[in-house]
Protein backbone atom coordinates (compact mmCIF):
# COMPACT_ATOMS: atom_id res chain seq x y z
CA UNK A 1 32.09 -52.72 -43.24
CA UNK A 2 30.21 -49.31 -42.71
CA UNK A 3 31.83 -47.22 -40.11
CA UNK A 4 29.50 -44.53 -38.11
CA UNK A 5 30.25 -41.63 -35.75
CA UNK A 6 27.77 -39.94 -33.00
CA UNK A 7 30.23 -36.44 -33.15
CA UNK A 8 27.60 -34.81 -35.89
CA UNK A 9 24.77 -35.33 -33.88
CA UNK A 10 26.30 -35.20 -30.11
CA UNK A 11 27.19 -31.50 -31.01
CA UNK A 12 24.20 -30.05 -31.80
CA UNK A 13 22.70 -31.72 -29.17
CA UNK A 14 25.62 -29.97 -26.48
CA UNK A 15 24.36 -26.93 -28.28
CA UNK A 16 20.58 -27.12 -27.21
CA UNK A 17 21.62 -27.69 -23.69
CA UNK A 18 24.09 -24.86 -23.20
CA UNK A 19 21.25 -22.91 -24.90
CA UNK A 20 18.70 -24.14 -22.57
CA UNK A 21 21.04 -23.50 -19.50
CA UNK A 22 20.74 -19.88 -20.44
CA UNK A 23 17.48 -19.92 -20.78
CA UNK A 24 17.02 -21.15 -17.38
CA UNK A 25 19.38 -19.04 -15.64
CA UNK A 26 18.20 -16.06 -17.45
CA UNK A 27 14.53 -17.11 -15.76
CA UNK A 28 15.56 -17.76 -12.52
CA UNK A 29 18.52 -15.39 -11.50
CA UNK A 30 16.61 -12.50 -11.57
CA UNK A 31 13.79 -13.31 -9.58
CA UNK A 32 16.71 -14.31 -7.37
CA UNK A 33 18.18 -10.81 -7.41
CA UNK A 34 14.61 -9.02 -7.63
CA UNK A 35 13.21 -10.92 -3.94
CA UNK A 36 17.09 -10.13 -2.31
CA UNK A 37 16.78 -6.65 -2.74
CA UNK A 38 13.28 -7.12 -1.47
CA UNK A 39 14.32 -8.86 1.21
CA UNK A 40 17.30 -6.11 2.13
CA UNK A 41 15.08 -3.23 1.58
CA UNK A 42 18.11 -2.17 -1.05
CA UNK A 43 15.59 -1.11 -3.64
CA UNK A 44 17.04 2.48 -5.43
CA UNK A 45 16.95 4.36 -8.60
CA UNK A 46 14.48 2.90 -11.16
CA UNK A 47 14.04 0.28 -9.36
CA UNK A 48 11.85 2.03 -6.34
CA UNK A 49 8.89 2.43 -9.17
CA UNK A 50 9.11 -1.35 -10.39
CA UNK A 51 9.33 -2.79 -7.20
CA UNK A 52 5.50 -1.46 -7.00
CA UNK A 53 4.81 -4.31 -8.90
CA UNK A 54 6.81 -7.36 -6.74
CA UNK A 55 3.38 -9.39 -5.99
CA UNK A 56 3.30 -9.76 -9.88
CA UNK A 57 7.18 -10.95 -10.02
CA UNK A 58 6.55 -13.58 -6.48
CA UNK A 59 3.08 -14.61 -9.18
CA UNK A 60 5.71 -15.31 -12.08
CA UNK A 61 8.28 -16.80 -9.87
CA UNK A 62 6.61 -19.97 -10.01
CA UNK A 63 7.24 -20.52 -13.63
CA UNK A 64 11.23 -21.10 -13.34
CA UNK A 65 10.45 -23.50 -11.04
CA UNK A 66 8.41 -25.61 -13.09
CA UNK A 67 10.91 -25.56 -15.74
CA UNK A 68 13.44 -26.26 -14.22
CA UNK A 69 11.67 -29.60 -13.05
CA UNK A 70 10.39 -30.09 -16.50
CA UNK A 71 14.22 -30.53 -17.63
CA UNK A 72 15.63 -32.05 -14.72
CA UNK A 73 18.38 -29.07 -13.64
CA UNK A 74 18.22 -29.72 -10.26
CA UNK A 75 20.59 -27.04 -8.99
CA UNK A 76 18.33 -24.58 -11.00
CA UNK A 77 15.35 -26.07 -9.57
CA UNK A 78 16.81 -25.16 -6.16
CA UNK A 79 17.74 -21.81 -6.39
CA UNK A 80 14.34 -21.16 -8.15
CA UNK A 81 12.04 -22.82 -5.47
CA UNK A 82 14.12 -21.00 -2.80
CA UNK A 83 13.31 -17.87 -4.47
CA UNK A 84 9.73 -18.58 -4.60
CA UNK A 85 10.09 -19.43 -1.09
CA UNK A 86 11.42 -16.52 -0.19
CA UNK A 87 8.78 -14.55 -2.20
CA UNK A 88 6.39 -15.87 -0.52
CA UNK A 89 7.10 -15.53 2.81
CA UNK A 90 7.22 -11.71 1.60
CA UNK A 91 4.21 -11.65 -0.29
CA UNK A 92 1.36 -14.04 0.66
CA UNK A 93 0.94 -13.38 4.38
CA UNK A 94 -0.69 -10.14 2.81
CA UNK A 95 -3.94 -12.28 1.33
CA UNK A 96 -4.50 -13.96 5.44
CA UNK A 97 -5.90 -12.81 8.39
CA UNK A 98 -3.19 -12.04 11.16
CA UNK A 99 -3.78 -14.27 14.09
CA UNK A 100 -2.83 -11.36 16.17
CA UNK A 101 -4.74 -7.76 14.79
CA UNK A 102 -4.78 -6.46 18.13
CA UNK A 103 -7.01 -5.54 20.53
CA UNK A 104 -10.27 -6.70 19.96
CA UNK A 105 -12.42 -4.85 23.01
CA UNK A 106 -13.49 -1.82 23.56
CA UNK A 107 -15.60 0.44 20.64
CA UNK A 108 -15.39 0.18 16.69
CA UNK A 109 -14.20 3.27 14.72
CA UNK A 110 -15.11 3.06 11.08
CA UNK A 111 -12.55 5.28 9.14
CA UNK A 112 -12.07 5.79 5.28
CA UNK A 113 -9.54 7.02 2.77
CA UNK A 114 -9.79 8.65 -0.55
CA UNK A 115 -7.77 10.25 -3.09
CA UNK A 116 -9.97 12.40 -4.98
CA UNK A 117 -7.08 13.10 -7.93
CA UNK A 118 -6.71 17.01 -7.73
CA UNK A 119 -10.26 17.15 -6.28
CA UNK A 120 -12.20 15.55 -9.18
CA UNK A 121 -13.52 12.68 -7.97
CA UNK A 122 -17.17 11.99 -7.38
CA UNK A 123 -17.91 13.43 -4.31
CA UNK A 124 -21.65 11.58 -3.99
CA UNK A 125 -19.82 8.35 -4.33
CA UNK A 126 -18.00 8.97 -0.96
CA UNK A 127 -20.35 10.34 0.74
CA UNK A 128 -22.53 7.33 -0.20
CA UNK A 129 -19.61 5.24 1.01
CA UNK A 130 -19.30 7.24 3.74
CA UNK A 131 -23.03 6.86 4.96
CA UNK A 132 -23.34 2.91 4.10
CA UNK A 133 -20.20 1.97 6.41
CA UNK A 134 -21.04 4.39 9.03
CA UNK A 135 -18.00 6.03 8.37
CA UNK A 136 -16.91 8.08 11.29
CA UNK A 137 -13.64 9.99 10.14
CA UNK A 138 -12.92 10.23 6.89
CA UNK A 139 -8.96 11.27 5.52
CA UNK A 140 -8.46 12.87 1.74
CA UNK A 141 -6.05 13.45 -0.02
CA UNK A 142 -5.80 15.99 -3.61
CA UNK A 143 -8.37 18.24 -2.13
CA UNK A 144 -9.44 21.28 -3.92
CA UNK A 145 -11.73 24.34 -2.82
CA UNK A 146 -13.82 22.52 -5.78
CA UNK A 147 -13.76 19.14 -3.85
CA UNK A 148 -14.83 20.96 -0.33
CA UNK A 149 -18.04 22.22 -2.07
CA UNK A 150 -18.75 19.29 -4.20
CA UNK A 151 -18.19 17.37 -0.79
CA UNK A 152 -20.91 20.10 1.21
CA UNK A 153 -23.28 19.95 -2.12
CA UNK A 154 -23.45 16.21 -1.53
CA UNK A 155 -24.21 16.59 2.60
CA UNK A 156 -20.84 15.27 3.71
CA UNK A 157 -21.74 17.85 7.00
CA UNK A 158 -24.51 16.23 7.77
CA UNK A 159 -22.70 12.84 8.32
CA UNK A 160 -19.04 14.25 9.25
CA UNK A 161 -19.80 17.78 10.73
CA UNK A 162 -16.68 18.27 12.20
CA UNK A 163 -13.18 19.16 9.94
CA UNK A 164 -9.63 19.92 9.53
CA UNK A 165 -8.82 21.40 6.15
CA UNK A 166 -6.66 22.55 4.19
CA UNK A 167 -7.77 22.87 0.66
CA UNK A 168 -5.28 23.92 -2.42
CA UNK A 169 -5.62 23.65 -6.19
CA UNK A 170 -3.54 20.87 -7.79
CA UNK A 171 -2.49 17.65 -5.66
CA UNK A 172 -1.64 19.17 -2.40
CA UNK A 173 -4.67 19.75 -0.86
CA UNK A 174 -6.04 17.53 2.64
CA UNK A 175 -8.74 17.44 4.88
CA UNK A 176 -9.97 15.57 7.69
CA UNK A 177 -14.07 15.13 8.48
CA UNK A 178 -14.96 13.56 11.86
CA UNK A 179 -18.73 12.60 13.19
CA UNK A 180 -16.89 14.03 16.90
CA UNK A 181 -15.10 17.01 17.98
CA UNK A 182 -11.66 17.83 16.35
CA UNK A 183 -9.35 18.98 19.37
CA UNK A 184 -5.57 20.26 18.48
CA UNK A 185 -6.82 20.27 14.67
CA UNK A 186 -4.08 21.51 12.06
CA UNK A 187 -2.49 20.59 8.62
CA UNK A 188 1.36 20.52 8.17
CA UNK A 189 3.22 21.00 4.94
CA UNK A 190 5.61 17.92 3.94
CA UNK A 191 9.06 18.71 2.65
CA UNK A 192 7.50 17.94 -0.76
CA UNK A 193 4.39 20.16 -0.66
CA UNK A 194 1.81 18.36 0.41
CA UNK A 195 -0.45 19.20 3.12
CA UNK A 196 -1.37 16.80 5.62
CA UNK A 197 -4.60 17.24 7.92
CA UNK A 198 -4.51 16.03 11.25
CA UNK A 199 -6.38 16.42 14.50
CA UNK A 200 -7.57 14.41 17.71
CA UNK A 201 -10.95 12.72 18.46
CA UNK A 202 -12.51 11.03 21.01
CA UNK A 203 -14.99 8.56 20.39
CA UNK A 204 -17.96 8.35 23.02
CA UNK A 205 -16.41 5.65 25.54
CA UNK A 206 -13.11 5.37 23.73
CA UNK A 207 -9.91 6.45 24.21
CA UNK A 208 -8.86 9.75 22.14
CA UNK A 209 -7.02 8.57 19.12
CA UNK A 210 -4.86 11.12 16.82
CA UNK A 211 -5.66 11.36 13.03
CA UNK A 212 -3.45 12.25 10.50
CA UNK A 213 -4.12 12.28 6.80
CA UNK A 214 -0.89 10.96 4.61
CA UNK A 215 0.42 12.01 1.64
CA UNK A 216 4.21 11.08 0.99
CA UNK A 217 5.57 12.53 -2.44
CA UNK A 218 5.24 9.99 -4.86
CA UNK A 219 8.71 8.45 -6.77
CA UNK A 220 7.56 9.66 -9.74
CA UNK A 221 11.39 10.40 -11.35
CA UNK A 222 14.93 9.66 -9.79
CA UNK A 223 15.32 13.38 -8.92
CA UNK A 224 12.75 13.00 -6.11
CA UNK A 225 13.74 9.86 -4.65
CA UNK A 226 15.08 11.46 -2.00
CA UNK A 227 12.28 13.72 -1.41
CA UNK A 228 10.21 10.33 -1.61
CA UNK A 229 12.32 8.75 1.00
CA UNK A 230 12.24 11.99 3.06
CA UNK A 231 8.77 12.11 3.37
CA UNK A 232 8.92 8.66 4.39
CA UNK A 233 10.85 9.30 7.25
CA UNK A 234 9.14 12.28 8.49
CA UNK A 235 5.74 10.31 8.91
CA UNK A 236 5.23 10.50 12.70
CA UNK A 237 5.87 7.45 14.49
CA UNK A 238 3.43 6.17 17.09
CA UNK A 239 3.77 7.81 20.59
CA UNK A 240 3.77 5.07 23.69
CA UNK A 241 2.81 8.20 25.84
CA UNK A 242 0.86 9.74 24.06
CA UNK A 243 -2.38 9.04 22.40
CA UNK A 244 -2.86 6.38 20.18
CA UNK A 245 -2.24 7.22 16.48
CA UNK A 246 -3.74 6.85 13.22
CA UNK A 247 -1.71 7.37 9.61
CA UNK A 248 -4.40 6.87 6.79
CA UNK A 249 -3.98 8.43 3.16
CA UNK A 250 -2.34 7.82 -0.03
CA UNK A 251 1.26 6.96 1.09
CA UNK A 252 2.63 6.33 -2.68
CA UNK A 253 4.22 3.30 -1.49
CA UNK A 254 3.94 -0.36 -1.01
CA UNK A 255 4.87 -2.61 1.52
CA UNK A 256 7.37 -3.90 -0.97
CA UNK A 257 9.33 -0.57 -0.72
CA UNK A 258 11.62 -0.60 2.79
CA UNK A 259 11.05 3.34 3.68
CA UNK A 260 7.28 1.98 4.25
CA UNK A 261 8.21 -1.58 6.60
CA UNK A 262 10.23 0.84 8.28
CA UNK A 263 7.05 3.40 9.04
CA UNK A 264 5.29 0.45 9.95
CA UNK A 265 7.66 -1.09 12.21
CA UNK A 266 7.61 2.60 13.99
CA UNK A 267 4.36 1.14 15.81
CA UNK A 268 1.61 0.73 13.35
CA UNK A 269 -0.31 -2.14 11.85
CA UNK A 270 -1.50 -2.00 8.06
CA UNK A 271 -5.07 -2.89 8.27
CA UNK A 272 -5.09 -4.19 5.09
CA UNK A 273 -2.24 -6.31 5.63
CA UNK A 274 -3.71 -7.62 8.73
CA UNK A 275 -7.25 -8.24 7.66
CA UNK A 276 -5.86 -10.27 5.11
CA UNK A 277 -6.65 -7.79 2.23
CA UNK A 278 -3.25 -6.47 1.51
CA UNK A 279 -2.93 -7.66 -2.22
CA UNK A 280 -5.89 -5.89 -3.33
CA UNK A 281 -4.49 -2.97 -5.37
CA UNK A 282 -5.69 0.88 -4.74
CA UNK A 283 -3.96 2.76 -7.64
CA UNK A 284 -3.60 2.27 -11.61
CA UNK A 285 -6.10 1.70 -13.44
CA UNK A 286 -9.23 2.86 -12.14
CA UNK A 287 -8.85 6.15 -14.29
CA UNK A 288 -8.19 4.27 -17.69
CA UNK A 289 -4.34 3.85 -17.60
CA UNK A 290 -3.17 0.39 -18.63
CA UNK A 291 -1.46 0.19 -15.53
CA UNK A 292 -1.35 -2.92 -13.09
CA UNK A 293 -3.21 -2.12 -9.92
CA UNK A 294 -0.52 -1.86 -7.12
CA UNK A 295 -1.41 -1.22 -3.08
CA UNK A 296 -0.25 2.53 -2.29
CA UNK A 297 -3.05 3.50 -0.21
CA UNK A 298 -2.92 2.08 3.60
CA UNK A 299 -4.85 2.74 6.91
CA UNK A 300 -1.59 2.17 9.12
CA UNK A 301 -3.32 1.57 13.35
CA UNK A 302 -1.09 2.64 15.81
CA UNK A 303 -0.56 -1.07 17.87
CA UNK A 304 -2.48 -0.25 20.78
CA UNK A 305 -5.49 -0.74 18.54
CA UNK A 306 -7.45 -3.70 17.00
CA UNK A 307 -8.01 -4.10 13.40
CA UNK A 308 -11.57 -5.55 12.26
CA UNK A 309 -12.37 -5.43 8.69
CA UNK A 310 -11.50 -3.58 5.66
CA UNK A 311 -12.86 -3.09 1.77
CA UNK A 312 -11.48 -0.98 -0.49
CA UNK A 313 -14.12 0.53 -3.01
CA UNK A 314 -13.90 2.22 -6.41
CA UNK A 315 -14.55 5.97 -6.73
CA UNK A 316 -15.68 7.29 -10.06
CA UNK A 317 -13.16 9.93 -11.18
CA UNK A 318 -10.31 8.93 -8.99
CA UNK A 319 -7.43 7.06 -10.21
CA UNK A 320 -7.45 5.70 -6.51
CA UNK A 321 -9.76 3.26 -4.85
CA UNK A 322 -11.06 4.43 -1.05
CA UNK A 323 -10.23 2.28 2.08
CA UNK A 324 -12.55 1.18 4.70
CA UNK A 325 -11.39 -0.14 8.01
CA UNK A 326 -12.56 -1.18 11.01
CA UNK A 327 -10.61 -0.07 14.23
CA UNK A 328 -10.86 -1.15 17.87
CA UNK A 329 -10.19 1.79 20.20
CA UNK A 330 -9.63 1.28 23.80
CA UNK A 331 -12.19 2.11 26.26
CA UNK A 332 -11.71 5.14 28.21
């Protein structure tokens, strides 16, 4: 009589599933933990830079999911597809048109963005852009007394005679160009150096709309965060009583980071976001660095306006991409 016994091959088989187990936890818990933080706005240290890149994370969240399915762990499977749930609900409204952009009525403003990376960028480039979209204000950010000429040289005056500038050397420079009158024009220094342009115009039939051109410090090292966060904060919020407001610029920020969401929730729209565009990245690798293009660069409409399209464009010798968007302004 031959005797057998399944302990030999029962163990290593215990073995593979505890491994496996692992596996799938160490998969799906920390998309878990990434979209709660998300979700809570709770994002701090090293984590402010990486959470840049969440619409890559929501992309990869799917992949727990299906493995989880694939080996039948069910209570895996659950917490993974609620994660991707919950990603998505943060994530993919950004690539659809908002039922509600605002108002519609009353007369199109074509406005721009561009980072011109410590004035360097190709200034015929925008003012090409510039002249194709009938671009009627136009916000930058890293202007240089370099960039102001190269601008001129390439007949940016001609388009946008009217300014507000305030020109430095390095990445603090602004300016703001305007096809009509700048009243109450001026540029204010952020707690972290930067100047911001801003000024008021007035559209013919249209309500007069204020203009500011944004440039947050960027969280470039955990000594700054608060600086970062700071900056943040000290955006101005829209004004019921006053005129309606625009915040356009490089805001070093996504609207994965909470300091942002809460900007926006001060009584602004992000075009992008609205137009359905929102996913289409603005910063990273447009200069050469191998880095994932992320969405730091907004047109944020004060409420009271409309949203039409948007397009964001490369700029030759930027490491930013420029913003187009269509606003609705009241009539007058």
């Amino acid at each position: 009589m031959t005797i057998t016994s399944s302990a030999p091959v029962a163990k290593p088989v215990r073995v593979r599933r505890a491994v496996w187990h692992v596996l799938l936890c160490l998969l799906v818990l920390p998309g878990t933990a990434w979209v709660l933080v998300r979700l809570g706005g709770w994002e701090r240290g090293a984590l402010v830079q990486l959470f840049a890149f969440t619409p890559y994370v929501a992309a990869w969240s799917v992949l727990p999911v299906l493995a989880a399915l694939a080996t039948r762990r069910w209570l895996a499977a659950t917490v993974a597809a609620v994660t991707l749930a919950l990603f998505a609900a943060a994530v993919l409204p950004r690539a659809f048109a908002d039922a509600d952009r605002g108002p519609q009525g009353g007369v199109a403003l074509h406005v721009m963005t561009s980072n011109m990376l410590f004035g360097n960028a190709d200034a015929g480039s925008i003012v090409e852009l510039v002249r194709r979209h009938d671009v009627a204000v136009l916000a930058v950010q890293e202007f240089s007394p370099n960039a102001q000429r190269s601008l001129a040289a390439a007949g940016l005056g001609e388009l946008l005679p009217y300014s507000s500038l305030g020109p430095e050397y390095g990445a603090s420079g602004s300016a703001l160009y305007s096809r009509f009158p700048i009243t109450d024009p001026g540029v204010r220094r952020n707690s972290s150096g930067f100047n911001q342009a801003y000024g008021t115009v007035q559209p013919p039939g249209a309500q007069a709309v204020t203009v500011e051109s944004a440039h947050p410090l960027a969280p470039y090292s955990l000594e700054v965060l608060g600086d970062w966060r700071d900056d943040l904060a000290a955006e101005p919020r829209t004004d019921p009583d006053g005129p309606p407001r625009i915040l356009l610029g490089d805001f070093n920020s996504t609207l994965d980071h909470g300091p942002l969401r809460d900007l926006v929730k001060g009584g602004y729209r992000d075009a992008a976001d609205a137009a359905g565009q929102g996913l289409i990245g603005t910063w990273g690798p447009y200069d050469g660095d191998p880095i994932p293009p992320v969405t730091i660069d907004h047109v944020l409409a004060d409420r009271r306006l409309g949203v039409g399209a948007v397009s964001v464009h490369d700029i030759p010798q930027s490491d930013h991409r420029a913003i187009v968007a269509t606003l609705r302004v009241p009539a007058a």
